[in-house]
Protein backbone atom coordinates (compact mmCIF):
# COMPACT_ATOMS: atom_id res chain seq x y z
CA UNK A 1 55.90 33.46 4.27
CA UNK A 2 52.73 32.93 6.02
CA UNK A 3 49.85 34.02 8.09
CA UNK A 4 51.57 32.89 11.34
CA UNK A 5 55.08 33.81 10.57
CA UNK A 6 55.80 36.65 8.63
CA UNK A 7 59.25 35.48 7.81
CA UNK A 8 60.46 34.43 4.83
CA UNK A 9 60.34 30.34 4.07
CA UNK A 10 63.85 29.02 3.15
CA UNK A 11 62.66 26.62 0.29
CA UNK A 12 65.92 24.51 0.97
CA UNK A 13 64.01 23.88 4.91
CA UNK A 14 61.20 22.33 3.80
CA UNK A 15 60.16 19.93 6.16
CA UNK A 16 57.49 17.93 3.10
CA UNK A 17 59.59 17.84 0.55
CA UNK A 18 60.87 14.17 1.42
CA UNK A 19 59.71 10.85 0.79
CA UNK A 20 56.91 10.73 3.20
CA UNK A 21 54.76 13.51 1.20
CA UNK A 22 51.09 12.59 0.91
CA UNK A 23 50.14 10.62 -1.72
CA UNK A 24 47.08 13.01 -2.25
CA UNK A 25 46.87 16.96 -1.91
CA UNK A 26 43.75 16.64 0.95
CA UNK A 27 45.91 14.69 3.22
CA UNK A 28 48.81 17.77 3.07
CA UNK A 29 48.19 20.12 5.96
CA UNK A 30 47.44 23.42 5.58
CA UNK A 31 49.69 25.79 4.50
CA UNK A 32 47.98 28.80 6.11
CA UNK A 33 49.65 27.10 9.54
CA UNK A 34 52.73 29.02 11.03
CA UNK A 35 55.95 27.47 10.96
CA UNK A 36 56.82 24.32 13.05
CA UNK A 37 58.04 24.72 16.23
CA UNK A 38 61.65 23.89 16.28
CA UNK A 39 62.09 24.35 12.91
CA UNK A 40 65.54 25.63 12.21
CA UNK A 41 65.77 29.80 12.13
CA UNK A 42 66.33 31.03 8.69
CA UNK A 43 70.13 31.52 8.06
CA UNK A 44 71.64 34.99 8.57
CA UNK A 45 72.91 36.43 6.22
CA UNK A 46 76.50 37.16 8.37
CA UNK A 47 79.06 34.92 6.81
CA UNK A 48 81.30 33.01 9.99
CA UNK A 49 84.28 35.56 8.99
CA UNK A 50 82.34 38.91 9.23
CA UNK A 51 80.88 37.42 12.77
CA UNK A 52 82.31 39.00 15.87
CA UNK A 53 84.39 36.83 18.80
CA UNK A 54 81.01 38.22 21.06
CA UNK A 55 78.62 36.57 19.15
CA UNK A 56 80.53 33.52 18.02
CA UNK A 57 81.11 32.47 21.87
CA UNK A 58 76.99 33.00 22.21
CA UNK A 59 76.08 30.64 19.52
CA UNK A 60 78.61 28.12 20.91
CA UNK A 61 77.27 28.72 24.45
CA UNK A 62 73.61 28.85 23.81
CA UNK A 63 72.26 24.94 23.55
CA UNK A 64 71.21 23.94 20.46
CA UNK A 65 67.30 23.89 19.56
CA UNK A 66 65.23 20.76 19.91
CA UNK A 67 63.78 19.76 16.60
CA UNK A 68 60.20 18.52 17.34
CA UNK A 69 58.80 16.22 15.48
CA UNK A 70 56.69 17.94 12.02
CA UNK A 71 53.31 16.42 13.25
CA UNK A 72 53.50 18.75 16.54
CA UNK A 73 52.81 22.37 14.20
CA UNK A 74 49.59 20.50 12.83
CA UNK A 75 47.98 19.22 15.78
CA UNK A 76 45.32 16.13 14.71
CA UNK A 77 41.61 17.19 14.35
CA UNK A 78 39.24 17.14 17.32
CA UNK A 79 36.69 14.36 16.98
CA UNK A 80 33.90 16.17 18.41
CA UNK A 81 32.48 19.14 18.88
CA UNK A 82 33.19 19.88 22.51
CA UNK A 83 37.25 19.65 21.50
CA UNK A 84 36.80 21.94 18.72
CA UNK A 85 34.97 24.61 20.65
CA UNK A 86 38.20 23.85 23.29
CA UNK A 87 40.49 24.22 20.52
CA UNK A 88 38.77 27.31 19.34
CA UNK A 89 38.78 28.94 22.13
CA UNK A 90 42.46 28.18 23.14
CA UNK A 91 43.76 29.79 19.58
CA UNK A 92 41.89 32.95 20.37
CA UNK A 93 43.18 32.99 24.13
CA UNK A 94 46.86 32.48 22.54
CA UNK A 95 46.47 35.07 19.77
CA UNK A 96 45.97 32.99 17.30
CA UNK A 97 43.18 31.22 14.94
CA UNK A 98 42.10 27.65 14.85
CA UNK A 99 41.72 26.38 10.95
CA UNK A 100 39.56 23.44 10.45
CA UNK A 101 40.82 21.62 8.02
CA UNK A 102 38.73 21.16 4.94
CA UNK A 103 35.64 18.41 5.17
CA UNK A 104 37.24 14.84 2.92
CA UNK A 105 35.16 12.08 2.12
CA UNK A 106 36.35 8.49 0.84
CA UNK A 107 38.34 7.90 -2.17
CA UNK A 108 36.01 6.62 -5.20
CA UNK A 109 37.08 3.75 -6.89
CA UNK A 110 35.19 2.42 -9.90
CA UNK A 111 34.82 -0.70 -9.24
CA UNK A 112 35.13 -3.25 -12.83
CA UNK A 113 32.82 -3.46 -15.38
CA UNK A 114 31.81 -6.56 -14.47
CA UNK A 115 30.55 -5.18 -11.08
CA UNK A 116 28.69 -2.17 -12.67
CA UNK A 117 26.77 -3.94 -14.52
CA UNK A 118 25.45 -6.67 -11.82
CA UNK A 119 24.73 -3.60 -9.31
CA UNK A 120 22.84 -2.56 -12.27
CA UNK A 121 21.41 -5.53 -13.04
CA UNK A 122 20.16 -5.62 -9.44
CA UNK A 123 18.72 -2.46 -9.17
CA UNK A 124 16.72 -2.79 -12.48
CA UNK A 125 15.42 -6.16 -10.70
CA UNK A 126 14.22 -3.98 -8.06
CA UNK A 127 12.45 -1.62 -9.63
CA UNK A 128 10.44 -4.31 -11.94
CA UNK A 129 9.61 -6.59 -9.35
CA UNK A 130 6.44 -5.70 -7.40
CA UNK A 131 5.37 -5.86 -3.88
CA UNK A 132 3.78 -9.26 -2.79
CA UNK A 133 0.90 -7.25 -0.53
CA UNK A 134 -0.28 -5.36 -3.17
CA UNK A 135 -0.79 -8.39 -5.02
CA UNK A 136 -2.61 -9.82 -1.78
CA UNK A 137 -4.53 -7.19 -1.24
CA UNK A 138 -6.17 -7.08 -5.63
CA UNK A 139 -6.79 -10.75 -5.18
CA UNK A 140 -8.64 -10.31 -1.71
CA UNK A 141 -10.87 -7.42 -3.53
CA UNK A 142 -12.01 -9.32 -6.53
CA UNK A 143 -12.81 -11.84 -4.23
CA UNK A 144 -14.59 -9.55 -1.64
CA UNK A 145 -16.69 -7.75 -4.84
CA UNK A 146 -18.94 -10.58 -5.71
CA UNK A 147 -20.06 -11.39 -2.26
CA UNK A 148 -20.56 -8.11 -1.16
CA UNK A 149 -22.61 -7.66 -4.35
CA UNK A 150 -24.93 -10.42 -4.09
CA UNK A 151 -25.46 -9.50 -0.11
CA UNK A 152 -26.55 -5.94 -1.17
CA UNK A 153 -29.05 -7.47 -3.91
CA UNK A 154 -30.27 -9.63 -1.06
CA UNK A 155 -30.86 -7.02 1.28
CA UNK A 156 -32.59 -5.07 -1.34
CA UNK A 157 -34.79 -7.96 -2.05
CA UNK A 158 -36.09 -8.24 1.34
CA UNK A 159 -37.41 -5.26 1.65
CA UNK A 160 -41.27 -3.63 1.94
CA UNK A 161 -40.41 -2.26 -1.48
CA UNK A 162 -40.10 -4.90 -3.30
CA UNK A 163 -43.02 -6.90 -1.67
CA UNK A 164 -45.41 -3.79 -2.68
CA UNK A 165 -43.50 -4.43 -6.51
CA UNK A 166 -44.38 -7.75 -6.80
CA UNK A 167 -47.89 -7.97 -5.27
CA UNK A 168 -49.24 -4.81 -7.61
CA UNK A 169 -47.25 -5.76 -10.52
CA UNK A 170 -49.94 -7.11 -13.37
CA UNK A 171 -49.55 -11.03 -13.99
CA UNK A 172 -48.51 -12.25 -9.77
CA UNK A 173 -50.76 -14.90 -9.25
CA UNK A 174 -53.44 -13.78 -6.28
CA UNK A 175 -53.78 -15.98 -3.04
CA UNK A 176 -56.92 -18.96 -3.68
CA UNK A 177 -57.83 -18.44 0.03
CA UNK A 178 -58.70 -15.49 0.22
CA UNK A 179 -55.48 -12.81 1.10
CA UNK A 180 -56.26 -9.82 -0.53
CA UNK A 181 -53.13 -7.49 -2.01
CA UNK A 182 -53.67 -5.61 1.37
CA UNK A 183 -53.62 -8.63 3.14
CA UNK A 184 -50.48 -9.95 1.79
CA UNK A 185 -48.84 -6.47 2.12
CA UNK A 186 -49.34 -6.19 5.99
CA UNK A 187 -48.56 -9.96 6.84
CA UNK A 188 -45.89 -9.97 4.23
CA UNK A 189 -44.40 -6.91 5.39
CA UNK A 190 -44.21 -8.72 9.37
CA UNK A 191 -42.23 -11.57 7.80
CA UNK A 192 -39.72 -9.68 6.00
CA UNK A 193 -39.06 -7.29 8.96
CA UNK A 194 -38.63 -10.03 11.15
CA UNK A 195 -35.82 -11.20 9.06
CA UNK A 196 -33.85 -8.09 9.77
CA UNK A 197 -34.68 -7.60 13.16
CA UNK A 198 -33.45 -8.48 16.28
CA UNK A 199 -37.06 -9.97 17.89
CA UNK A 200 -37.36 -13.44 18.86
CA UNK A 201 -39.67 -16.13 17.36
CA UNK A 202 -42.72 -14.41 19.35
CA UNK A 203 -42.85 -11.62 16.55
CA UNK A 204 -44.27 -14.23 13.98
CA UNK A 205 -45.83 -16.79 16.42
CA UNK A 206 -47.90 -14.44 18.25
CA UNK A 207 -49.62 -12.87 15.20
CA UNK A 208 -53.53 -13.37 14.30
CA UNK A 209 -55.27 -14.01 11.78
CA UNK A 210 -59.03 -12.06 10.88
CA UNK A 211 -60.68 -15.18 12.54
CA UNK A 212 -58.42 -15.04 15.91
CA UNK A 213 -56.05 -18.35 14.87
CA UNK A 214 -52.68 -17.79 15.10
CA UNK A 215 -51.36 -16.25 11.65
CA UNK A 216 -48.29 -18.74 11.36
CA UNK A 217 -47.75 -22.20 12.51
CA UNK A 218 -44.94 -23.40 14.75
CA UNK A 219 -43.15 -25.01 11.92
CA UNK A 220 -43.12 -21.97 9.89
CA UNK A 221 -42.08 -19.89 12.88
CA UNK A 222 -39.38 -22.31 12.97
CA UNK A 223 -38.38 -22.07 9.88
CA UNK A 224 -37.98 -18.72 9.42
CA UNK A 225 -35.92 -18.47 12.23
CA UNK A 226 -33.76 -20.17 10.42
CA UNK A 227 -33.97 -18.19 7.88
CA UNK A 228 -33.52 -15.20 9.61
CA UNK A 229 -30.50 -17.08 11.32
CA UNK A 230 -28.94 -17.54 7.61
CA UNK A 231 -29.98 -14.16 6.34
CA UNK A 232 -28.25 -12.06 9.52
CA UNK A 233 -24.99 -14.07 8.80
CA UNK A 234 -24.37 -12.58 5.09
CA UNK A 235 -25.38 -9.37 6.30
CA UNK A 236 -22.42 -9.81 8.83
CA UNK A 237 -20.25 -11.43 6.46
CA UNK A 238 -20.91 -9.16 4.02
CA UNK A 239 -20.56 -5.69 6.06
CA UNK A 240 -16.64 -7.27 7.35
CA UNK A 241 -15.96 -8.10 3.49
CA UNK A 242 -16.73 -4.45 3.05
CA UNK A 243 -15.05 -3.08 5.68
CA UNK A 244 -11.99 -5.28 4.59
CA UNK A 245 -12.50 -3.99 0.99
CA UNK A 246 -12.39 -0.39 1.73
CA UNK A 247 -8.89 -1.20 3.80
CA UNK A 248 -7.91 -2.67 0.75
CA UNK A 249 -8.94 0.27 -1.56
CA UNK A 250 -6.93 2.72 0.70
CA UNK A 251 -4.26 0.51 0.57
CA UNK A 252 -3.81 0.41 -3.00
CA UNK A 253 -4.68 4.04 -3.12
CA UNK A 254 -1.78 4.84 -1.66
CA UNK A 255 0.86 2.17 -2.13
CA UNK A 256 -0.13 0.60 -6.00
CA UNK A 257 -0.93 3.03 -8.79
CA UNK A 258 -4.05 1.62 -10.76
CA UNK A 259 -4.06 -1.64 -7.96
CA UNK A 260 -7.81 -0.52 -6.85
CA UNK A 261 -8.70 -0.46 -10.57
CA UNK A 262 -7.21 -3.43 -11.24
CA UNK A 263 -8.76 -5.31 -8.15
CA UNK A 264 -12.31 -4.06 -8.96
CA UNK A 265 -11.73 -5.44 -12.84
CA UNK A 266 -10.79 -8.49 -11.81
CA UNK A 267 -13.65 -9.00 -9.04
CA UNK A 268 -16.12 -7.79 -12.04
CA UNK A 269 -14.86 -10.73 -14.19
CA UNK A 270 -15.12 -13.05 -11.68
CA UNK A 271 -19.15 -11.77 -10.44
CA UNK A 272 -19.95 -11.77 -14.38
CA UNK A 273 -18.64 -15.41 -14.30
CA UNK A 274 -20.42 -16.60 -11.21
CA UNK A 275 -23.95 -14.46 -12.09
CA UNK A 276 -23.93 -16.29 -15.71
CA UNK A 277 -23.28 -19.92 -14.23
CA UNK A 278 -25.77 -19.81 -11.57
CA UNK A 279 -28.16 -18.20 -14.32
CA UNK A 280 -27.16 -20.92 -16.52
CA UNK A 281 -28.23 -23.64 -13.80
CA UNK A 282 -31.52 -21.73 -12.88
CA UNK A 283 -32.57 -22.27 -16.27
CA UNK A 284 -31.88 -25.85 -16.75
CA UNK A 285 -34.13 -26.45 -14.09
CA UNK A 286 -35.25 -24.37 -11.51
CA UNK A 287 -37.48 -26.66 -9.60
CA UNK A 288 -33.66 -28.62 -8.79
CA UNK A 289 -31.66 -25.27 -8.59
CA UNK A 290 -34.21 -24.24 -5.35
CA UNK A 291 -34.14 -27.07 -4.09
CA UNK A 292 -30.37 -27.66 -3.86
CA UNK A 293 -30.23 -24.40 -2.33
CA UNK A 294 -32.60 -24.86 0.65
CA UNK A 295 -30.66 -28.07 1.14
CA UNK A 296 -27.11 -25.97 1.79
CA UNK A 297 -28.84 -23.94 4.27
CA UNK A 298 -31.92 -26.16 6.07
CA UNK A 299 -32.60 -29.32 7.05
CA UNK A 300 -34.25 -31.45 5.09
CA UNK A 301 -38.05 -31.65 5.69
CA UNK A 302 -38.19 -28.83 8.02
CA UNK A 303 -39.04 -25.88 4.84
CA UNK A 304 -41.02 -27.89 2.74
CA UNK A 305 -45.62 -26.35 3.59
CA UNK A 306 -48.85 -27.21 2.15
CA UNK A 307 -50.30 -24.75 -0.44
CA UNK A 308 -52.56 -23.56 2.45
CA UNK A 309 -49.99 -22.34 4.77
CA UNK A 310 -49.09 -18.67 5.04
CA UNK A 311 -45.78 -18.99 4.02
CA UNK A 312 -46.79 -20.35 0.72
CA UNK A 313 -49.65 -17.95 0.19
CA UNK A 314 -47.63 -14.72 0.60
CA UNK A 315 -44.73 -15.93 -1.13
CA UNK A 316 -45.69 -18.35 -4.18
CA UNK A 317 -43.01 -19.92 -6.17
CA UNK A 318 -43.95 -17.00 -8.44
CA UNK A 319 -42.00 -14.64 -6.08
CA UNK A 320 -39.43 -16.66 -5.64
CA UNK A 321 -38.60 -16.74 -9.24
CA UNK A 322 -38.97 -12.65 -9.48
CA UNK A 323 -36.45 -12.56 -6.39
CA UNK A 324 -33.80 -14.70 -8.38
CA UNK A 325 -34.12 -12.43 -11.25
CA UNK A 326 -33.85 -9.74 -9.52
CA UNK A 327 -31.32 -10.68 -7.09
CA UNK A 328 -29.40 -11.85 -10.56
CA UNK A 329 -30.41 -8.42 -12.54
CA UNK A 330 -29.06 -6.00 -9.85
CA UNK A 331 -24.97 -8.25 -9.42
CA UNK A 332 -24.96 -8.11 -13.25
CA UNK A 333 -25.94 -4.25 -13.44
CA UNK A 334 -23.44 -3.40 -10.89
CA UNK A 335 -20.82 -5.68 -12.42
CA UNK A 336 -21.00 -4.33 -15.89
CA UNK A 337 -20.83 -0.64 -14.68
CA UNK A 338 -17.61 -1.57 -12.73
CA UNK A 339 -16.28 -3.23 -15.55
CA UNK A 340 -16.57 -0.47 -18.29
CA UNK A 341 -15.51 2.06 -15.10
CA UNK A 342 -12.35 -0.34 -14.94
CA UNK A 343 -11.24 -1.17 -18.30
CA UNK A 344 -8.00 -0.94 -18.47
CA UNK A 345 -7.43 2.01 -21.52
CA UNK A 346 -4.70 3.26 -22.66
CA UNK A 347 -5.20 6.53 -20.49
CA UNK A 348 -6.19 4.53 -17.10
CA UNK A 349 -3.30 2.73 -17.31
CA UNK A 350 -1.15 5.77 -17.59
CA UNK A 351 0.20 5.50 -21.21
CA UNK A 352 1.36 8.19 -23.39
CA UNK A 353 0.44 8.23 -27.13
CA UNK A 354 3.92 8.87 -27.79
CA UNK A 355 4.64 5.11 -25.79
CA UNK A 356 1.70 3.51 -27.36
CA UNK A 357 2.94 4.20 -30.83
CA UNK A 358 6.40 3.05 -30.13
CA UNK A 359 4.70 0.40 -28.21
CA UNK A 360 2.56 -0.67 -31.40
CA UNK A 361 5.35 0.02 -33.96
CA UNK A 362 7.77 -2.19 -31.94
CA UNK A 363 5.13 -5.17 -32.04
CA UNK A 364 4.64 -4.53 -35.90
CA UNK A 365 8.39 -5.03 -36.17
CA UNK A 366 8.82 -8.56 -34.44
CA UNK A 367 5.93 -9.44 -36.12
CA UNK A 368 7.46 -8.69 -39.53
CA UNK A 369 10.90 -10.39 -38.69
CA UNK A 370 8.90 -13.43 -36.98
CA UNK A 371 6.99 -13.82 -40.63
């Protein structure tokens, strides 16, 4: 009996019971379905001798009924959702429901061992390899740190501030013709400015002196335009190193857990290498080390003055000296902080005590099987 048809089911009629059964029970339509069409009527219970003459000649006149074919009382499910809604609303019209038939997925086959195991394999892989731009972008901030370090010392070196420092400070060595500290201050001060500034050669070579002769001469003017020339560049190298570094440090932030702090430790190493070699040079002799610099950056014999030119009287090879040292003092201050800030602990580097002492007690092991 069913839903559809509340007759009876002869279980000798059953249309699935033959060879061509599903193999598998989600493939077997619904038995909620009414009965075929042209299925055969369920036998009466009349035997052919208790049957009258009347209806005997019916049966025989009355054609026989066309078998349809099983597949017609389980019409095939609409493949979208415009011929479901159709079908839908076609069973209600007709009196009867529409079943959708219930929601199958693939059949899951383990696949062998073997094949397990390298999917496995391949997905452990996965997870332990890294990204290649993370990498790229650690390597580009330890290089970035040290030259954005040693620009910022720079700029902080050339500076009114650290001209007033060095000219009050007891033990600089006064000017021989006759610059007082106030003197030097206020020249001094036009020199460094000029560095930073955007003003032409006419800021330095139109300056005068107490007696009315022009403060500095046209090959000092010259030079520092050159230096001004050299100084502007790492100010504009450094500020796109820094703008490059913070992209890198959002970068990290978001896409390698502990890559900023791993970047910054590195570029610490490698200013703390650079700081002690140049230091190491400087001391060996510094009358060479200056020189070899001005010779990366100038021409030769166009920043080499008499002791009686400006130049030399407001900045003495004294000052020069103090500026290295301080220029040196301020990259190794700011590369030791970032180093302790970056060492990798056990904590920064997101390790449990629980891991580290199976970390620790796994070493002691191979160590005691490798003895």
């Amino acid at each position: 009996m069913s839903e559809r048809n509340p007759r009876p089911k002869d279980p000798e009629q059953d249309l699935h019971a033959d060879g061509d059964e599903p193999a598998f029970e989600w493939m077997t339509p619904s038995r909620k379905g009414s009965r075929p069409t042209g299925s055969d009527p369920e036998p009466s219970n009349t035997s052919p001798a208790n049957a009258s003459p009347a209806n005997t000649k019916a049966k025989e006149a009355s054609p026989a009924p066309r078998t349809a074919p099983a597949t017609e009382a389980y019409p095939s499910q609409p493949e979208t959702r415009a011929d479901r809604k159709a079908a839908e609303a076609t069973g209600a019209a007709n009196g009867g429901s529409y079943f959708e038939p219930l929601p199958t997925s693939a059949l899951h086959v383990r696949p062998p061992d073997a094949e397990v195991q390298r999917r496995q394999a391949e997905r452990d892989s996965a997870l332990r390899a890294k990204p290649v731009l993370p990498r790229v972008f650690q390597v580009l901030l330890a290089v970035f740190f040290p030259v954005v370090l040693l620009v910022l010392a720079v700029r902080a070196v050339t500076s009114p501030l650290f001209l007033w420092v060095e000219y009050n400070r007891p033990g600089f060595p006064g000017d021989g013709y006759g610059f007082s500290t106030d003197d030097r201050m206020t020249y001094g001060s036009y020199a460094v400015d000029y560095l930073s500034n955007w003003a032409g050669p006419r800021y330095l070579g139109d300056l005068m002196n107490r007696n009315g002769d022009p403060l500095f001469k046209d090959g000092e003017v010259a030079h520092m335009a050159d230096v001004k020339l050299v100084i502007l560049s790492s100010f504009g190298a450094g500020a796109l190193l820094l703008l490059l570094g913070l992209v890198a440090i959002l970068y990290l932030r978001k896409r390698s857990r502990g890559g900023v702090r791993r970047g910054l430790f590195a570029g610490s190493i490698v200013t703390l290498v650079i700081i002690v070699a140049l230091a190491t040079l400087a001391l060996l002799g510094w009358q060479q080390f200056f020189t070899e610099f001005h010779r990366i950056f100038f021409a030769s014999g166009t920043w080499t003055f008499a002791l009686e030119d400006t130049l030399i009287r407001l900045f003495p090879g004294q000052f020069w000296v103090d500026a290295g040292i301080a220029i040196a003092a301020l990259v190794l201050i700011a590369a030791v902080v970032t180093l302790v800030l970056t060492w990798p602990t056990r904590r920064r580097r997101g390790i449990l005590p629980d891991e580290a002492a199976g970390k620790d007690g796994a070493t002691r092991q191979a160590a005691g099987e490798t003895a």
